[in-house]
N, C-alpha and C. Protein backbone atom coordinates (compact mmCIF):
# COMPACT_ATOMS: atom_id res chain seq x y z
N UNK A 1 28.27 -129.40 21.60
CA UNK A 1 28.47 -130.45 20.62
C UNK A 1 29.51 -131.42 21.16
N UNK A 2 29.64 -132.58 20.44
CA UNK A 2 30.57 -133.35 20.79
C UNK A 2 31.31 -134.19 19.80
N UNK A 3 32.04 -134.30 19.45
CA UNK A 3 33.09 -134.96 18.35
C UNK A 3 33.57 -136.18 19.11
N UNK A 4 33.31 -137.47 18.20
CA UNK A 4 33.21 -138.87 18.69
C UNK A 4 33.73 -139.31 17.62
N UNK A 5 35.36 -139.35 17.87
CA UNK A 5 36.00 -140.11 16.76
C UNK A 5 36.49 -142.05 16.96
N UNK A 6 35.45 -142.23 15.99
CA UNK A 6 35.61 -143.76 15.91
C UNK A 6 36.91 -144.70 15.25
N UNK A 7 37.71 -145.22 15.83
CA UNK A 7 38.15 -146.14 15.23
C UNK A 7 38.71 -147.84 15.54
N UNK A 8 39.04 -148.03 15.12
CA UNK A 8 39.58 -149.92 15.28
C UNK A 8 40.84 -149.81 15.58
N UNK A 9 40.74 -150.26 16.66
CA UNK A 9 42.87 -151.11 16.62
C UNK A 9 43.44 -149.26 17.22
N UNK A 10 44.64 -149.40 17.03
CA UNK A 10 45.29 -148.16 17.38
C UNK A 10 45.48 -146.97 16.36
N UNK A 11 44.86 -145.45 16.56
CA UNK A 11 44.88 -144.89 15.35
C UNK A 11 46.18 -144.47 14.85
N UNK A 12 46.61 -144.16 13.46
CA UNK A 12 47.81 -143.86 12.86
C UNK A 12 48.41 -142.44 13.27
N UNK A 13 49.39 -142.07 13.22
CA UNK A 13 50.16 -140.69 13.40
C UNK A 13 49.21 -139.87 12.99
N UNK A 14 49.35 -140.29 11.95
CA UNK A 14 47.95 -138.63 11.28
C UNK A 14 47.07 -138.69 11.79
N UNK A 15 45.88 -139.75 11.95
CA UNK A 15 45.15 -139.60 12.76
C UNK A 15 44.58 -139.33 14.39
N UNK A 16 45.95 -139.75 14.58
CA UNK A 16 46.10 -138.69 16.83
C UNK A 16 46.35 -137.79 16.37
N UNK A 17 46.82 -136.69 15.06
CA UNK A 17 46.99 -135.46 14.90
C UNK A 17 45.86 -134.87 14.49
N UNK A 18 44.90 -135.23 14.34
CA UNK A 18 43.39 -135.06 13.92
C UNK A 18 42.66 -134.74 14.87
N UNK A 19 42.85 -136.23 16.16
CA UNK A 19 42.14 -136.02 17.24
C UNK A 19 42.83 -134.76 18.15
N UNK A 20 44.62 -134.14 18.06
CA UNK A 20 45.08 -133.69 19.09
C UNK A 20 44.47 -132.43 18.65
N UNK A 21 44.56 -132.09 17.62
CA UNK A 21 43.55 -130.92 16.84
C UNK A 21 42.86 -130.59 17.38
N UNK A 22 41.51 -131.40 17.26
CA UNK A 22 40.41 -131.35 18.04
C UNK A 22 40.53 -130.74 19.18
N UNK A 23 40.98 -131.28 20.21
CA UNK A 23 41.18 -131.60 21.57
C UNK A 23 41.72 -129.98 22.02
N UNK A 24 43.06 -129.41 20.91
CA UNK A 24 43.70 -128.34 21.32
C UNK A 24 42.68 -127.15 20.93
N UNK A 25 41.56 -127.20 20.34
CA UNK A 25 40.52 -126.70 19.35
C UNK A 25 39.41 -126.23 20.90
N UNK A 26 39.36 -127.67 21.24
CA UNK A 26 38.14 -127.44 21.85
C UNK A 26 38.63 -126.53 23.20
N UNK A 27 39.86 -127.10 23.95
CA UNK A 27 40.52 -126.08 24.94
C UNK A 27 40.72 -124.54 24.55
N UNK A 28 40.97 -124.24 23.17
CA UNK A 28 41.88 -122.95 22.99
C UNK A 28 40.47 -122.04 23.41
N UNK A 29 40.86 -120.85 23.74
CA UNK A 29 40.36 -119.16 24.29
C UNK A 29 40.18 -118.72 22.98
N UNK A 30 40.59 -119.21 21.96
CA UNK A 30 40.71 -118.30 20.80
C UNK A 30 39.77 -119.21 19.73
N UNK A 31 39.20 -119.84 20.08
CA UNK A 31 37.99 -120.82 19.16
C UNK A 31 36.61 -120.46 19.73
N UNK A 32 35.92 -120.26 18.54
CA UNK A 32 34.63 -120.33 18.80
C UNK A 32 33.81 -121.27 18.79
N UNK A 33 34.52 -122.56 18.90
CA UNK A 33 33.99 -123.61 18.59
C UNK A 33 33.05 -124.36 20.14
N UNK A 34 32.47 -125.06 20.29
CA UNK A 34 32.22 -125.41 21.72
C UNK A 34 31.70 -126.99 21.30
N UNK A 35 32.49 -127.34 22.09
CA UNK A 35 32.80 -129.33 21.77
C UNK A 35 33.67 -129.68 22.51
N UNK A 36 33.09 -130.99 22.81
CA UNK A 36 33.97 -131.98 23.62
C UNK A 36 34.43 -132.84 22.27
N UNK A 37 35.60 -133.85 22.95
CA UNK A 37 36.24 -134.82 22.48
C UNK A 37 36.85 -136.13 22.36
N UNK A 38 36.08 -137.17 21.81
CA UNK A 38 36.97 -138.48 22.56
C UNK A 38 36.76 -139.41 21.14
N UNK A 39 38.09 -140.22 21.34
CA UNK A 39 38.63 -140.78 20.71
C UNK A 39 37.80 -142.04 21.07
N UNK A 40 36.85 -143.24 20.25
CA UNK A 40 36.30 -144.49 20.68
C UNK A 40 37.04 -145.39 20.27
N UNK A 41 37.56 -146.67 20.64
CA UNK A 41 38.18 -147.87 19.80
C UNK A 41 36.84 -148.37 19.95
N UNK A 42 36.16 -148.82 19.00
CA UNK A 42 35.14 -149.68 18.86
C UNK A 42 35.73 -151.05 18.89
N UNK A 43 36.80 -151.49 19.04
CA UNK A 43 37.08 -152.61 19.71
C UNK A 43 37.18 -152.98 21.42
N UNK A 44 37.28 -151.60 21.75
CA UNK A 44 37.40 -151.59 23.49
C UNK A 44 36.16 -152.60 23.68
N UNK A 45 36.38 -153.48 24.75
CA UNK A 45 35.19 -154.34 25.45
C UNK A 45 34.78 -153.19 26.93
N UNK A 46 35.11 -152.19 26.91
CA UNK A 46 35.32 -151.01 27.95
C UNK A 46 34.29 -150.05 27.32
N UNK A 47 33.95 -149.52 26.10
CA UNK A 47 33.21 -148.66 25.86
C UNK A 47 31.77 -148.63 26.37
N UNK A 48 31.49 -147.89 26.56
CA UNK A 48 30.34 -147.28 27.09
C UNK A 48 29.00 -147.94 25.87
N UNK A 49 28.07 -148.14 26.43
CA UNK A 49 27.03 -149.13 25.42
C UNK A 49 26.00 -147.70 24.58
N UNK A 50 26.07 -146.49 25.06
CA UNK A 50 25.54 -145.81 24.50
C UNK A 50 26.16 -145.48 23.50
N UNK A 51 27.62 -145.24 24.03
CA UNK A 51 28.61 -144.77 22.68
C UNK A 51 28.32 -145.79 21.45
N UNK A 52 28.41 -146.81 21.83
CA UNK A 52 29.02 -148.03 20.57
C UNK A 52 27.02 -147.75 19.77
N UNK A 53 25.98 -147.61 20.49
CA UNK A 53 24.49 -147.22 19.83
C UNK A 53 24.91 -146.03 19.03
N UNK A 54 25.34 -144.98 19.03
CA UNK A 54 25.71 -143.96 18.26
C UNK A 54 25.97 -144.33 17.66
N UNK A 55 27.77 -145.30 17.66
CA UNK A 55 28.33 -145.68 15.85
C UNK A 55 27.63 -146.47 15.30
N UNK A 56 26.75 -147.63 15.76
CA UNK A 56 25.79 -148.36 15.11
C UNK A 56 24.75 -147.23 14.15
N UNK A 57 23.86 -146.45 14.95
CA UNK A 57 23.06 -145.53 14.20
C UNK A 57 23.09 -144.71 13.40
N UNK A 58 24.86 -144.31 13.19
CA UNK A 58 25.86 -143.33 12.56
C UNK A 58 25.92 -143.80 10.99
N UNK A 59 25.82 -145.92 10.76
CA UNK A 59 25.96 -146.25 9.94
C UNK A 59 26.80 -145.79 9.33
N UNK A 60 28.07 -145.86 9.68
CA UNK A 60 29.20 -145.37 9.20
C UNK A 60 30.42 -146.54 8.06
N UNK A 61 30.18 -146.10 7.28
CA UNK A 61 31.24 -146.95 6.20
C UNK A 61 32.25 -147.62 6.21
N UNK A 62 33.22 -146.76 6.56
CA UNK A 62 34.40 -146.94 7.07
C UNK A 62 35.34 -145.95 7.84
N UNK A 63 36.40 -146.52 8.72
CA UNK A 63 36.55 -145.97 9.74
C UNK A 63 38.23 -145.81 9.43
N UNK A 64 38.80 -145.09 9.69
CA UNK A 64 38.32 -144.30 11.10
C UNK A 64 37.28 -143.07 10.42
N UNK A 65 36.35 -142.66 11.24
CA UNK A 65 35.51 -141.51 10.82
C UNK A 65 34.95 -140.99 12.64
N UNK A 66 34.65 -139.64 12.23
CA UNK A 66 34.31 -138.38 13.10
C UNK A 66 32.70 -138.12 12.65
N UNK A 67 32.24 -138.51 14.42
CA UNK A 67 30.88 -137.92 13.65
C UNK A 67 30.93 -136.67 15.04
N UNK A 68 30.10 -135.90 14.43
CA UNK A 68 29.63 -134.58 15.96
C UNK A 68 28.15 -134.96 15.84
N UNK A 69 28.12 -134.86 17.28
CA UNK A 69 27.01 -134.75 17.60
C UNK A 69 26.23 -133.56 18.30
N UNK A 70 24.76 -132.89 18.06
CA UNK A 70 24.00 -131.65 18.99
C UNK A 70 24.20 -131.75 20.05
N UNK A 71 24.27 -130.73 20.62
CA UNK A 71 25.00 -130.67 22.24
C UNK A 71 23.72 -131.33 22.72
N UNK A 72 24.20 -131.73 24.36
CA UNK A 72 22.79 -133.03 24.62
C UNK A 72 22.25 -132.72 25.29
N UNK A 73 21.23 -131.17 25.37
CA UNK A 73 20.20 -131.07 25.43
C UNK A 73 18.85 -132.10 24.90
N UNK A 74 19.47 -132.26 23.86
CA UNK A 74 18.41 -133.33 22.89
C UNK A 74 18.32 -134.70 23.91
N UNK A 75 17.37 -135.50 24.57
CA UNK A 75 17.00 -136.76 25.29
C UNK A 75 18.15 -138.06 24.12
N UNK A 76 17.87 -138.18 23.13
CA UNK A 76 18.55 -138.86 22.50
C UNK A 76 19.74 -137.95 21.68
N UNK A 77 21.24 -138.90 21.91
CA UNK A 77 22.14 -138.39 21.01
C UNK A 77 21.88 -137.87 19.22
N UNK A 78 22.17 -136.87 18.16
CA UNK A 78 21.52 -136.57 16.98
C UNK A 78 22.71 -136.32 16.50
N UNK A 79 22.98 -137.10 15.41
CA UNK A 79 24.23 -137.09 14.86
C UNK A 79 23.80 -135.54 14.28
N UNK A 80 24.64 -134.23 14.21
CA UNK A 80 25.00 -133.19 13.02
C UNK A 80 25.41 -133.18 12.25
N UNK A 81 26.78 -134.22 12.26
CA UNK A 81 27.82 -134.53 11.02
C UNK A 81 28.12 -135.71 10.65
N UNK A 82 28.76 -136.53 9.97
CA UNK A 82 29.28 -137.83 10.26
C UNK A 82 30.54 -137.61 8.74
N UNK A 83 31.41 -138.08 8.85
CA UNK A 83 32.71 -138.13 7.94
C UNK A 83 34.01 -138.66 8.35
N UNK A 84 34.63 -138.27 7.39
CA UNK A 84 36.22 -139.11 7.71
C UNK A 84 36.92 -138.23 8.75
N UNK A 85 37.89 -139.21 9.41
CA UNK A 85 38.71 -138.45 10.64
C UNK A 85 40.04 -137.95 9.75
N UNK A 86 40.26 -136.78 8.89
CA UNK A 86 40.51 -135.83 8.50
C UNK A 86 41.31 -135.20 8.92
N UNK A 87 42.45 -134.25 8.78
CA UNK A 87 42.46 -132.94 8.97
C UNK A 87 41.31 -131.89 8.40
N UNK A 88 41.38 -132.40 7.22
CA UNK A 88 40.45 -131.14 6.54
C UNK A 88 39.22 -131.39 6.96
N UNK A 89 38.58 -132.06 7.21
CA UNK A 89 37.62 -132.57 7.67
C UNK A 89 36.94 -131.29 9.15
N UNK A 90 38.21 -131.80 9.95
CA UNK A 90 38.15 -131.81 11.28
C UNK A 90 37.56 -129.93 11.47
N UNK A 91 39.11 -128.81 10.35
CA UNK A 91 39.03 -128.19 10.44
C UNK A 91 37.55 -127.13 9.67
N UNK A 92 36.77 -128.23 8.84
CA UNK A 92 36.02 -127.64 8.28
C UNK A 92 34.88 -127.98 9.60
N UNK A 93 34.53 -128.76 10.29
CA UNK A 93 33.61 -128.78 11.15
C UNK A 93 33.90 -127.79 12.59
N UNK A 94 35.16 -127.33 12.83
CA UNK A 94 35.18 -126.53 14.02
C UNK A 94 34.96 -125.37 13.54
N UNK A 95 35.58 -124.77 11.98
CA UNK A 95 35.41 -123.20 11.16
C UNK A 95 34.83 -123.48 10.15
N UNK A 96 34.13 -121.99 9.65
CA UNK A 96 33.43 -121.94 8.57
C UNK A 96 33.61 -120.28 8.60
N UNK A 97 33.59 -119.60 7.37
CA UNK A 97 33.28 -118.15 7.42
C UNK A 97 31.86 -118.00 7.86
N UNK A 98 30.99 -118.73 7.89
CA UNK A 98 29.62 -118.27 8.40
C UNK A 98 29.80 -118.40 9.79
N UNK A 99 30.50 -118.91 10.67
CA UNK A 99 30.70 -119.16 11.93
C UNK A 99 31.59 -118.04 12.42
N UNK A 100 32.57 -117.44 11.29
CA UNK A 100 33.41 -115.94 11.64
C UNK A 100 32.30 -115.25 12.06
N UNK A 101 31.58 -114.87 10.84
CA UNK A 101 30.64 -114.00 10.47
C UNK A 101 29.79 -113.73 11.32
N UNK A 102 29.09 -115.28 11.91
CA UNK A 102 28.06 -115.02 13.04
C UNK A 102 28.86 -114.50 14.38
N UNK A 103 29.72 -115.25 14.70
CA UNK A 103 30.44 -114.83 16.06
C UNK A 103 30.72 -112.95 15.70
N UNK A 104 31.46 -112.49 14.41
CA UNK A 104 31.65 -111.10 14.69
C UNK A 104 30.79 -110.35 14.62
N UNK A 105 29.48 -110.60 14.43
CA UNK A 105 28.28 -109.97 14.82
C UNK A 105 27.66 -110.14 15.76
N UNK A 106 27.77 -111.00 17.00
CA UNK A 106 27.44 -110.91 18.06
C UNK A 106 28.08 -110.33 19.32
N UNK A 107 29.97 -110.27 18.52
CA UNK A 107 30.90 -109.74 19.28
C UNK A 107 31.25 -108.27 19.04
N UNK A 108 30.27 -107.98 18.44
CA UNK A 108 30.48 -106.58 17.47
C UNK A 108 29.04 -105.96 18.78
N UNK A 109 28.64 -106.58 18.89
CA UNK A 109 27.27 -105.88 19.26
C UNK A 109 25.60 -106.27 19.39
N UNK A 110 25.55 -106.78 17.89
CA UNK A 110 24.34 -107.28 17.45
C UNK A 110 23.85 -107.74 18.31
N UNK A 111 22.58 -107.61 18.74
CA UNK A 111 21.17 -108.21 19.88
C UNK A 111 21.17 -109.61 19.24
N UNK A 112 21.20 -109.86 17.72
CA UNK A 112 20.54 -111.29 17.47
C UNK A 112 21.01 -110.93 16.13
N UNK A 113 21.30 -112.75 15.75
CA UNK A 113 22.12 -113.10 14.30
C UNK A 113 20.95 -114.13 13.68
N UNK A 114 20.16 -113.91 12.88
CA UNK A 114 18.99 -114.84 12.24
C UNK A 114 19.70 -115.39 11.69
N UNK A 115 19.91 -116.92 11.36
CA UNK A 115 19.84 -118.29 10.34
C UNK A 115 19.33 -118.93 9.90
N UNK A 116 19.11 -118.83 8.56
CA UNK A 116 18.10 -119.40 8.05
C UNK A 116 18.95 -121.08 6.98
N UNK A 117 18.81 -121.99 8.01
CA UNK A 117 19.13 -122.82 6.97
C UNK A 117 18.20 -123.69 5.96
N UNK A 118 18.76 -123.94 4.33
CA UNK A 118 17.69 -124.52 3.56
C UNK A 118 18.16 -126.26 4.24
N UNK A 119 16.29 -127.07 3.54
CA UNK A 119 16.46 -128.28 4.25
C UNK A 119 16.41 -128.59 2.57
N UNK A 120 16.40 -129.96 2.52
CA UNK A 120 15.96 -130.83 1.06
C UNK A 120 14.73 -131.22 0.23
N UNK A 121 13.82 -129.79 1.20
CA UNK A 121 12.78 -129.43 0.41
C UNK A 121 12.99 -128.03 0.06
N UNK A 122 12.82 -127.65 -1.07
CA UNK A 122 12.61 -125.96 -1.43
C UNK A 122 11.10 -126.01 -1.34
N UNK A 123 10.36 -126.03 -1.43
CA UNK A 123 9.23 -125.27 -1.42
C UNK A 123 9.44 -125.41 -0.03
N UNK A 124 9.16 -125.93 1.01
CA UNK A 124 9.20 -126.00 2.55
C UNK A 124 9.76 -124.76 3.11
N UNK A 125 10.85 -125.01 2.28
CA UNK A 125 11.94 -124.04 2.13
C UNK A 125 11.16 -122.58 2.00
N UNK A 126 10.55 -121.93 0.70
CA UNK A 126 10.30 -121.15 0.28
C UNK A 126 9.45 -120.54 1.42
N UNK A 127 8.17 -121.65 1.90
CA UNK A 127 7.44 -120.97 3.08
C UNK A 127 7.61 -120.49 4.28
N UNK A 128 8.86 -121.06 4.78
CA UNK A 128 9.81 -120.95 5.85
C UNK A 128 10.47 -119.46 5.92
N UNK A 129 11.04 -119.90 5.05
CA UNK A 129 11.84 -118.08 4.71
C UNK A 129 10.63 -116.70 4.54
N UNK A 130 9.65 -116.75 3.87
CA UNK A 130 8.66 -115.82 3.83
C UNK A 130 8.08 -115.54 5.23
N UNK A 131 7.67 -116.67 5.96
CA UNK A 131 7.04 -116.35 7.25
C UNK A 131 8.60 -115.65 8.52
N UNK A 132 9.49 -116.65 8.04
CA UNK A 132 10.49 -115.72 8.95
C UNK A 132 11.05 -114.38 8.67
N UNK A 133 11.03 -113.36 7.17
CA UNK A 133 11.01 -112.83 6.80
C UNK A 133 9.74 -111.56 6.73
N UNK A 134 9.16 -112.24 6.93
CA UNK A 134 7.58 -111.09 7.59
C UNK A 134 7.57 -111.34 8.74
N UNK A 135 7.84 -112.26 9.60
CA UNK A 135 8.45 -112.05 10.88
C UNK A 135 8.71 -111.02 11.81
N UNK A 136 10.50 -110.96 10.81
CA UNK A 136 11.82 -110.32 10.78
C UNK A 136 11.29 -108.62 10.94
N UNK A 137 10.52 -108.46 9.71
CA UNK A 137 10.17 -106.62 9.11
C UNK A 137 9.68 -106.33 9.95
N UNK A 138 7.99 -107.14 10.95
CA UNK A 138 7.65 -107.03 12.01
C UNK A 138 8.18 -106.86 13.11
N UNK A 139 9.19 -106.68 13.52
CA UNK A 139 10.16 -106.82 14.89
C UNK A 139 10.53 -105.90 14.53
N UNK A 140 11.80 -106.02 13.74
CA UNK A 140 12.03 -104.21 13.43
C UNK A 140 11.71 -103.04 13.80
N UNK A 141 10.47 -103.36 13.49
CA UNK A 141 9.37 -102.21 13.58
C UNK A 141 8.65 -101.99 15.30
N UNK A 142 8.57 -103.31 15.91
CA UNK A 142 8.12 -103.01 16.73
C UNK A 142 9.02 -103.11 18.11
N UNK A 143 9.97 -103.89 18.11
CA UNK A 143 11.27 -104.16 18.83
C UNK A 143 11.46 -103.15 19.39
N UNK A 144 11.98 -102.69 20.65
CA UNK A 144 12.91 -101.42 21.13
C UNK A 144 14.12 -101.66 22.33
N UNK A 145 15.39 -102.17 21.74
CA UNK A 145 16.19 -102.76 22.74
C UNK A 145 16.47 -101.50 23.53
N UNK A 146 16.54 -101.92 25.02
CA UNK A 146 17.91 -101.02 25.74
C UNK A 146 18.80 -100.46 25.23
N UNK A 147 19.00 -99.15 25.71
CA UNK A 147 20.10 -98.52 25.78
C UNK A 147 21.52 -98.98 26.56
C-alpha cells in the first residue's frame, strides 16, 4: 500500500506529526502494517504528473487529506481510502482489531485466514458468502496440510 498525503503550502506541526507517524509506522519491526509514505505539496511545479492524476481522481474536498492506495500490483493506481490527514485517522488506517486478529492467526499458525468483506449490495452479498461458505466446508473436508 501506499499513503499519499496531500497538501498546499507548508503542512502545520500537527500535521508533520501525522505524516512522521506514518513514516515511523511504516519503518517499525513491530507494525503489521506494509506502506510506503510521502508527503505531496500539490503546489510543487516538481511533482510527479501521475501523483497530481491520483489527487485529481481522489476528488478530494479539502486538504490537507491522506488517501492509501492498493499496493501497485494493480496497472492503474486504486484509491482504498481517502480522508483527512489526522492522527486518528492515520492510526485507524495502519490498525484495526481485525488486522490484530488476522495477523495473530497467521502468526499463531493458521495455513489461511478467510475474509469475507460485505460490498453495498446485500443480496450480492448474500450469494457471495453462501458460495464461499460451501466452498469453505468443502476444503475442510478434503484439504490435508503437511505435517
Amino acid at each position: 500500500y501506499y499513503a499519499l498525503a496531500f497538501h498546499k503550502g507548508e503542512l502545520s506541526a500537527e500535521h508533520k506529526k501525522v505524516v512522521t507517524f506514518l513514516e515511523n509506522t511504516a519503518e517499525s519491526d513491530d507494525s503489521y502494517a506494509n506502506f510506503g509514505v510521502r508527503a505531496v505539496n500539490v503546489d510543487d511545479k516538481e511533482v510527479d504528473k501521475r501523483i497530481l492524476d491520483i489527487y485529481k481522481a481522489s476528488k478530494i474536498t479539502k486538504l490537507p487529506a491522506l488517501v492509501v492506495l492498493f499496493p501497485p500490483v494493480f496497472r492503474e493506481p486504486k484509491v482504498a481510502w481517502k480522508g483527512p490527514l489526522t492522527l486518528e485517522a492515520a492510526k485507524q488506517v495502519v490498525d484495526s482489531p481485525a488486522r490484530r486478529e488476522i495477523a495473530k492467526r497467521i502468526l499463531g499458525g493458521q495455513s489461511a485466514v478467510w475474509l469475507f468483506l460485505e460490498s453495498v449490495k446485500p443480496k450480492d452479498d448474500a450469494a457471495a458468502l453462501k458460495t464461499l461458505t460451501t466452498a469453505l466446508a468443502k476444503m475442510q473436508k478434503a484439504l490435508r496440510l503437511p505435517t
